[in-house]
N, C-alpha and C. Protein backbone atom coordinates (compact mmCIF):
# COMPACT_ATOMS: atom_id res chain seq x y z
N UNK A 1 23.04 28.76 -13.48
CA UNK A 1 22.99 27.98 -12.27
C UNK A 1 24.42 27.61 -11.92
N UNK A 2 24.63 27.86 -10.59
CA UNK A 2 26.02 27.41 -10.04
C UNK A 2 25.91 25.67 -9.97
N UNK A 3 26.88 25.32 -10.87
CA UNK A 3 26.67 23.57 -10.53
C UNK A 3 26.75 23.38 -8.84
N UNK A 4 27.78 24.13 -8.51
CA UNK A 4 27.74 23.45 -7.09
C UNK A 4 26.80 24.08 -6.11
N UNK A 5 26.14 25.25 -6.12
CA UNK A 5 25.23 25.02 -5.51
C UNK A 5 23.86 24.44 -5.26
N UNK A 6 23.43 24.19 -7.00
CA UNK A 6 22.38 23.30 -7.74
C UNK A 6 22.71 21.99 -7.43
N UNK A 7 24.05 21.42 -7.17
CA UNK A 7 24.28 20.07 -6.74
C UNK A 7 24.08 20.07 -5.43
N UNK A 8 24.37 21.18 -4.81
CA UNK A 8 24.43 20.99 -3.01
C UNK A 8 22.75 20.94 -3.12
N UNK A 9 22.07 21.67 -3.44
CA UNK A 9 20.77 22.07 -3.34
C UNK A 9 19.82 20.33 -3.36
N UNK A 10 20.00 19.64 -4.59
CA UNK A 10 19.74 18.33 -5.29
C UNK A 10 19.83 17.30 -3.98
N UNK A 11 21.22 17.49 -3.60
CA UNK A 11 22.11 16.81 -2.66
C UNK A 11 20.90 16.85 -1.17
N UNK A 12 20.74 18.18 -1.00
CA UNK A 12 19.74 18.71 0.29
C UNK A 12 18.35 17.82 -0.01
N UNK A 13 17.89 18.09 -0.95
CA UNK A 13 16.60 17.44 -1.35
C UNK A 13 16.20 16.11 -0.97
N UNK A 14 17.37 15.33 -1.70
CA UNK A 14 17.22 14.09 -1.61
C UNK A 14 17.57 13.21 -0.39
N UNK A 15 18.26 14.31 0.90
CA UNK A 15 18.48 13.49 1.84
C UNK A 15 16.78 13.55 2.49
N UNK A 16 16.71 15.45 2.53
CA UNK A 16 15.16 15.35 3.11
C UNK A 16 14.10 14.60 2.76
N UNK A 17 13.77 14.24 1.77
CA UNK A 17 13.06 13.08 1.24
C UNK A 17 13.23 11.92 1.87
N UNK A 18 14.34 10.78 2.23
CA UNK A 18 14.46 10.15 2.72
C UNK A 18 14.56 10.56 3.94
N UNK A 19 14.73 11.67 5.06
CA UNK A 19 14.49 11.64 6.16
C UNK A 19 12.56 11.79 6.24
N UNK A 20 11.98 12.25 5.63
CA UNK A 20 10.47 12.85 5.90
C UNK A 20 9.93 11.27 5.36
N UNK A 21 10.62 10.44 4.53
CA UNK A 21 9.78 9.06 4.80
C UNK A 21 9.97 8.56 5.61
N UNK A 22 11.63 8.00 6.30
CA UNK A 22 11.55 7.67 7.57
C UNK A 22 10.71 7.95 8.84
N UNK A 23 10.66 9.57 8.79
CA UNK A 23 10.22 10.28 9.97
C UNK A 23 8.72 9.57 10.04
N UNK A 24 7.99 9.73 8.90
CA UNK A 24 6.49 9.77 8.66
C UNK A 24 5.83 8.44 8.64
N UNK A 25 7.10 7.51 8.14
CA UNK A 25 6.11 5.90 7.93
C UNK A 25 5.69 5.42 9.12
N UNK A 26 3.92 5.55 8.97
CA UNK A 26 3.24 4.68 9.67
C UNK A 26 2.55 5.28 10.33
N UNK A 27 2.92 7.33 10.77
CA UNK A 27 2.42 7.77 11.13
C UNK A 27 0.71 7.84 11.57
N UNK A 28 0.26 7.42 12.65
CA UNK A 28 -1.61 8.22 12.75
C UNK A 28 -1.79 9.72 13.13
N UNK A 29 -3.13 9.88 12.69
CA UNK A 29 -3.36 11.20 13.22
C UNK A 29 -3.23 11.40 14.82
N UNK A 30 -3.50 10.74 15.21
CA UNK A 30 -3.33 10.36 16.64
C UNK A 30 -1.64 10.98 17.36
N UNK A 31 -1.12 9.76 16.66
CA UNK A 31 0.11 9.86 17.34
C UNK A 31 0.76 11.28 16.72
N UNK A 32 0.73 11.97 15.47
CA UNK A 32 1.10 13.31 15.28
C UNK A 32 0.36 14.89 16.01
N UNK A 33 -1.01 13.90 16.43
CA UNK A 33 -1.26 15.22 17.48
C UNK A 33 -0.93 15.31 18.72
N UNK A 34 -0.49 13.87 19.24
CA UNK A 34 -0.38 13.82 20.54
C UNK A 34 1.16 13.62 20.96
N UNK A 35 2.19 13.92 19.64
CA UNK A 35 3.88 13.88 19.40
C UNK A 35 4.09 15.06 19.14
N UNK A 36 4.21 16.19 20.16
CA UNK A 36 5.01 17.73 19.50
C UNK A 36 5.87 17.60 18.80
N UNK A 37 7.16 16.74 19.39
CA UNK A 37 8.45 16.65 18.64
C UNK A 37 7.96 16.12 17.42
N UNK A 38 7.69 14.82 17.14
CA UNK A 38 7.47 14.70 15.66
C UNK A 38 6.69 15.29 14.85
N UNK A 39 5.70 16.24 15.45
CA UNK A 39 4.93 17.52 14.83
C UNK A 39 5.56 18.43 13.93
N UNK A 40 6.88 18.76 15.15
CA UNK A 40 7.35 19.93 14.54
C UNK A 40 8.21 19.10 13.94
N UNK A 41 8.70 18.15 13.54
CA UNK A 41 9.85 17.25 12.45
C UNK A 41 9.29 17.72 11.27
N UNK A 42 8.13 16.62 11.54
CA UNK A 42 7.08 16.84 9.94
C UNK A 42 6.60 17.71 8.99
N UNK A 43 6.29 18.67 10.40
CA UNK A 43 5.80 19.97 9.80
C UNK A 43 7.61 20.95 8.91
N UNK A 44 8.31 20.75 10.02
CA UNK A 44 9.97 21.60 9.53
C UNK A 44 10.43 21.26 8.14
N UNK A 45 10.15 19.73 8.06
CA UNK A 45 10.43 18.97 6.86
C UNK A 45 9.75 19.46 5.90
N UNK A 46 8.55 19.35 5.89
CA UNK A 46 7.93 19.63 4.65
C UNK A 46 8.69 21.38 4.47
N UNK A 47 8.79 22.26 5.25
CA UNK A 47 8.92 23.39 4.95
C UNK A 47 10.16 23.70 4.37
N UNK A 48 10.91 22.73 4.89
CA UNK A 48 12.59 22.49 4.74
C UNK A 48 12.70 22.24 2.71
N UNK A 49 11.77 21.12 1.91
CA UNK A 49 11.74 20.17 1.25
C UNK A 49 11.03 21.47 0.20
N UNK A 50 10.25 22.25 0.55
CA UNK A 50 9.44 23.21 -0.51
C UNK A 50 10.34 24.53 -0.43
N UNK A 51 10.89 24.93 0.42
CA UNK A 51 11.62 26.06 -0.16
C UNK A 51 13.18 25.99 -0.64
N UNK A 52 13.63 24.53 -0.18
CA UNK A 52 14.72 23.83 -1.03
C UNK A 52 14.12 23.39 -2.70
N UNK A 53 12.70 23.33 -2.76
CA UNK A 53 12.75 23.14 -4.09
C UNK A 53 12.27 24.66 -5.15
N UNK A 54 11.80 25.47 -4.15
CA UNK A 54 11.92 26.45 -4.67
C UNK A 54 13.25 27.54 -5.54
N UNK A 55 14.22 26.87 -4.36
CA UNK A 55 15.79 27.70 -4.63
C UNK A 55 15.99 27.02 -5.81
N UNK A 56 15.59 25.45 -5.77
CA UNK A 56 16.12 24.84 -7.21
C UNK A 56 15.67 25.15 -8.38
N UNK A 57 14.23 25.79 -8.03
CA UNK A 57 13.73 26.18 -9.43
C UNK A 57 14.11 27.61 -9.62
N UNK A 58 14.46 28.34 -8.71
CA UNK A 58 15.47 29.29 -9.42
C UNK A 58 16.30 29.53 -9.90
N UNK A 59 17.45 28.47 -9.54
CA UNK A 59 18.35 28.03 -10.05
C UNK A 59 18.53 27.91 -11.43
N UNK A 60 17.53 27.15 -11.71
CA UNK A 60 16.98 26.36 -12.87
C UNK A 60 16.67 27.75 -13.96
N UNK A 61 16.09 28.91 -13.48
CA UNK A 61 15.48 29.61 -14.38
C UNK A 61 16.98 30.46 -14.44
N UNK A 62 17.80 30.86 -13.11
CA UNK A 62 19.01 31.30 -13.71
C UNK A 62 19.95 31.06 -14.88
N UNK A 63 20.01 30.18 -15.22
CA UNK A 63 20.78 29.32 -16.03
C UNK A 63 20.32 29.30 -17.26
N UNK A 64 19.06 29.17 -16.96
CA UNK A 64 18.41 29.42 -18.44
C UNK A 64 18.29 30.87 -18.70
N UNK A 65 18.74 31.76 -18.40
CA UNK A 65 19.11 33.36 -18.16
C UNK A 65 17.15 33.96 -18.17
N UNK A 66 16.45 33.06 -17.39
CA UNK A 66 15.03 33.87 -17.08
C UNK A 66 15.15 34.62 -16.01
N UNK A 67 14.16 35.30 -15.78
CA UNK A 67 13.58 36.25 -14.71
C UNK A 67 13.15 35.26 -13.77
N UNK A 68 13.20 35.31 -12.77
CA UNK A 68 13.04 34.67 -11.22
C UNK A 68 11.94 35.73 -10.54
N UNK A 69 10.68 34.90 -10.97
CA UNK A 69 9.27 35.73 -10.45
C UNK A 69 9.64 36.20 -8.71
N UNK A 70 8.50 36.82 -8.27
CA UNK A 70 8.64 37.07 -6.41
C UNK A 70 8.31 35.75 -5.88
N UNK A 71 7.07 35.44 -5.78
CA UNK A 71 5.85 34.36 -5.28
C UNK A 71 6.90 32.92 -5.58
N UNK A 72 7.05 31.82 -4.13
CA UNK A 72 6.82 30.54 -4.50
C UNK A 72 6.42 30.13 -5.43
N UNK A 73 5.28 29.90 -5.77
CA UNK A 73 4.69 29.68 -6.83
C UNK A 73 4.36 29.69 -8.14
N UNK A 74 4.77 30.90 -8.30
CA UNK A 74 5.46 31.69 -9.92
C UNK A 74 6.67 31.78 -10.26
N UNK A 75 7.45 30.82 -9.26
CA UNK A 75 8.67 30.65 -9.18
C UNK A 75 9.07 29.08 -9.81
N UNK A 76 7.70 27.93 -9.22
CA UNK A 76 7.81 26.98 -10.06
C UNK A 76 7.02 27.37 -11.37
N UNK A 77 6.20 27.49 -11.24
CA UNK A 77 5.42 27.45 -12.79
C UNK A 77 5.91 28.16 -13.59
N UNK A 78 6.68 28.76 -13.03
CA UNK A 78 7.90 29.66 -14.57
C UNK A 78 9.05 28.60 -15.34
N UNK A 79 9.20 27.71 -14.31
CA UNK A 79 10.20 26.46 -14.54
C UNK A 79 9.37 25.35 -15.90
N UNK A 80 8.10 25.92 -16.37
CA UNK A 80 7.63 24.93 -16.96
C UNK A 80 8.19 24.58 -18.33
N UNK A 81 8.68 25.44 -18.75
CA UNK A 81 9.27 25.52 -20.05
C UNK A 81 11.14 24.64 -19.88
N UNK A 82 11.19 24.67 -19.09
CA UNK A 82 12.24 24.12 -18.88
C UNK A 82 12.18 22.41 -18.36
N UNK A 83 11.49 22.30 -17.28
CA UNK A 83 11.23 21.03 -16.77
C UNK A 83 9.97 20.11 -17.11
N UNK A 84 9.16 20.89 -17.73
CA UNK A 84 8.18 20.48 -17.99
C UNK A 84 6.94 20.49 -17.20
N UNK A 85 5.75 19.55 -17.46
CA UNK A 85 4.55 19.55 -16.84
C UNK A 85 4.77 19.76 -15.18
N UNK A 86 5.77 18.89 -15.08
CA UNK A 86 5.71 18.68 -13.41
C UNK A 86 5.87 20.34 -12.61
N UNK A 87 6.31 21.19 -13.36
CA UNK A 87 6.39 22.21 -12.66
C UNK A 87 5.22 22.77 -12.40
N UNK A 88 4.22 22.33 -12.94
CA UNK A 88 2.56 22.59 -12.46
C UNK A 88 1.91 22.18 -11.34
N UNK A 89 2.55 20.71 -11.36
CA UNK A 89 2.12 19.69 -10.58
C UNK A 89 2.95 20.14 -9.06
N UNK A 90 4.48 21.04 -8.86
CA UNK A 90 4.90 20.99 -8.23
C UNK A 90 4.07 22.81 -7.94
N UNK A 91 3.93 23.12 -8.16
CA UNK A 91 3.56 24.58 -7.68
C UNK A 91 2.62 24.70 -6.38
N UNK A 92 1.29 23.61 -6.55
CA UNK A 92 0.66 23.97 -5.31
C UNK A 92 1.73 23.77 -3.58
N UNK A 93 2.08 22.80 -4.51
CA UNK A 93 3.14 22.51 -2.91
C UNK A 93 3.34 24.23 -1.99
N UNK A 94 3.71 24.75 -2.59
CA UNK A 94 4.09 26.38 -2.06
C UNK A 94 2.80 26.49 -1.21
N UNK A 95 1.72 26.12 -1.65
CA UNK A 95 0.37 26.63 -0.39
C UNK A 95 0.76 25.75 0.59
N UNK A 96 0.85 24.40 0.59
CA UNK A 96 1.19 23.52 1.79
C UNK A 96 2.15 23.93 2.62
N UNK A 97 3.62 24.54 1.93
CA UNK A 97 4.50 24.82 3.12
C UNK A 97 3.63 26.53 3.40
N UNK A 98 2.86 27.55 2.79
CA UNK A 98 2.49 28.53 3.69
C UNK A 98 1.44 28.17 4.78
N UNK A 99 0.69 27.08 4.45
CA UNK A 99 -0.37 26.43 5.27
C UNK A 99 0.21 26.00 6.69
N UNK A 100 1.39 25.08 6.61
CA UNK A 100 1.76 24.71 7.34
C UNK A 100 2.62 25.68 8.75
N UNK A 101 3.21 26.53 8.21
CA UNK A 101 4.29 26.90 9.03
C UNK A 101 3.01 27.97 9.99
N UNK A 102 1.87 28.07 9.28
CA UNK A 102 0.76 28.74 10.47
C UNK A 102 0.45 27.72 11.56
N UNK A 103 0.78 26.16 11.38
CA UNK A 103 0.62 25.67 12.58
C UNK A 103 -0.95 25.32 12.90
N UNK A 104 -1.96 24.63 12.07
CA UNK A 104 -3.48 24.32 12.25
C UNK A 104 -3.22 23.22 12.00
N UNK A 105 -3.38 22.19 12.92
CA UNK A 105 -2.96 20.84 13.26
C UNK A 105 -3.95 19.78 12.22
N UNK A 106 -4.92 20.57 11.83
CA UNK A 106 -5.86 19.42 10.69
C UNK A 106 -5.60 20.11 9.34
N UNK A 107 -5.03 20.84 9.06
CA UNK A 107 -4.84 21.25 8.02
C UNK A 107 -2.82 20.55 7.67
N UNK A 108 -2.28 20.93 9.06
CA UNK A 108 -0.93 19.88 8.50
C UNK A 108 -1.26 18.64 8.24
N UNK A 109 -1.74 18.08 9.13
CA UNK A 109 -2.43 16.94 8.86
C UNK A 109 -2.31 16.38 7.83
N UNK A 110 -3.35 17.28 6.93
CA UNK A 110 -3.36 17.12 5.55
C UNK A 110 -2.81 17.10 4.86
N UNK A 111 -1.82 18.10 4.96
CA UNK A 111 -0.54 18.47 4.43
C UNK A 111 0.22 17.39 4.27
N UNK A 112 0.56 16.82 5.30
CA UNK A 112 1.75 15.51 5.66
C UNK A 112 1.39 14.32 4.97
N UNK A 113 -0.08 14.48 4.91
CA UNK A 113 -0.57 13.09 4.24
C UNK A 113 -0.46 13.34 2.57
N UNK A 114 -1.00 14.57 2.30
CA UNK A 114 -0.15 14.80 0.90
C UNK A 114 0.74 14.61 0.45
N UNK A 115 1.94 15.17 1.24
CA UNK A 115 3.19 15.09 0.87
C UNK A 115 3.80 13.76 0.77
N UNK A 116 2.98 12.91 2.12
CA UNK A 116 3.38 11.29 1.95
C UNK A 116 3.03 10.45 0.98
N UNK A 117 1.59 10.66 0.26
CA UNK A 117 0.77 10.05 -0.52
C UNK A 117 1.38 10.73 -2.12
N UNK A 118 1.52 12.05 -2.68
CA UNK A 118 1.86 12.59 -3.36
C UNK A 118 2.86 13.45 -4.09
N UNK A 119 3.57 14.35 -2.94
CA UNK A 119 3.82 15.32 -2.97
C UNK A 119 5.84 15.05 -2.74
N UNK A 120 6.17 13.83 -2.14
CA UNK A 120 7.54 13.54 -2.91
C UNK A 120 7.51 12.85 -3.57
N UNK A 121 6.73 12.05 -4.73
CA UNK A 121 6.57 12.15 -6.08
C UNK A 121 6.90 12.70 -7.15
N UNK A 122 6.33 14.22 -6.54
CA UNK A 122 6.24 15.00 -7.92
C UNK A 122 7.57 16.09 -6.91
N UNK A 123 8.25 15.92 -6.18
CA UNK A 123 9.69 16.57 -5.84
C UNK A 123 10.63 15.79 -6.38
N UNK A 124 10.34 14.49 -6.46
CA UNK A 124 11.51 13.42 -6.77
C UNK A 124 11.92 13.50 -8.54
N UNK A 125 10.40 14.08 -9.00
CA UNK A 125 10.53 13.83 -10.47
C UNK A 125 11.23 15.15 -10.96
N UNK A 126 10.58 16.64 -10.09
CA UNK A 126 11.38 17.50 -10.34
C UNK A 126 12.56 17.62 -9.57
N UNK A 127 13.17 17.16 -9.31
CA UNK A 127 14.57 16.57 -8.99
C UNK A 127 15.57 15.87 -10.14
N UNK A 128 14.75 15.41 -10.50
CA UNK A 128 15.38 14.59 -12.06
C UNK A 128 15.18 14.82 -12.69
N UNK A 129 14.29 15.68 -13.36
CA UNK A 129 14.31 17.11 -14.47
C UNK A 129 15.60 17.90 -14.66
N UNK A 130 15.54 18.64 -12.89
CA UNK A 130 16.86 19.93 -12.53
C UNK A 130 17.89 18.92 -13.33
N UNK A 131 18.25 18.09 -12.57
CA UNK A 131 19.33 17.22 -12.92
C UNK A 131 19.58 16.96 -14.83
N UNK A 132 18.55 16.72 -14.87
CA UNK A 132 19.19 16.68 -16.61
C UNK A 132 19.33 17.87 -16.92
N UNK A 133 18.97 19.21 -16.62
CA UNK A 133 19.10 20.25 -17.52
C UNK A 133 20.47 21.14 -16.76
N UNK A 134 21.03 20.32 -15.64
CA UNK A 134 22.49 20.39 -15.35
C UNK A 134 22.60 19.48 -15.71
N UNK A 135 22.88 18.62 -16.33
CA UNK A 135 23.88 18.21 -17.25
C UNK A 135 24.40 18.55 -19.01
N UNK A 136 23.19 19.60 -19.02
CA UNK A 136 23.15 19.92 -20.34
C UNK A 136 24.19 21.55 -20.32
């Protein structure tokens, strides 16, 4: 892993996180169906936030001199040995950002409310995983 791009990457993460809570607190279904612009925020964000954490978990497997699967998804759950459980926990995310960027307004929906309720949780924690195993 390039420290500095694993730091820029970290760096990316954690601003999007704090922009997608700003963006999102308080949000209704209402006002996100009837707000294009903040539609497409929410929706960009989340997509922005899962394939920034994807690069990180490649990163992550570079360094540890692994193979870097094809699939999102086998891209975190290969990270498990390294970061631990959470890379399980972080894998479905990959269906949410393919769900999303199709654009089915009850299914982002869902999405957004995941990601608000759950889903930067378990980015924040694998965030601070990456981070210790750059420092090692």
């Amino acid at each position: 892993m390039t420290d500095q791009k694993a730091y820029s990457i970290l760096s990316f993460l954690k601003e999007e996180i704090k922009y997608f809570q700003t963006k999102s607190k308080g949000v209704t279904f209402e006002q996100f169906v009837a707000n294009k612009d903040l539609r497409k925020i929410l929706n960009a964000t989340l997509n922005e936030l899962v394939l920034a954490l994807v690069d990180l978990a490649g990163e992550c497997l570079r360094k540890t001199e692994r193979r870097v699967p094809t699939t999102y998804k086998e891209i975190l759950l290969t990270t498990k040995e390294i970061v631990g459980d959470i890379a399980v926990k972080a894998a479905p995310l990959a269906k949410l950002r393919n769900e999303t960027i199709h654009e089915y307004m009850n299914v982002n929906w869902k999405n957004i409310q995941f990601l608000r309720t759950k889903g930067l949780r378990i980015i924040k924690e694998y965030v601070s995983r990456a981070e210790g195993l750059l420092k090692n």
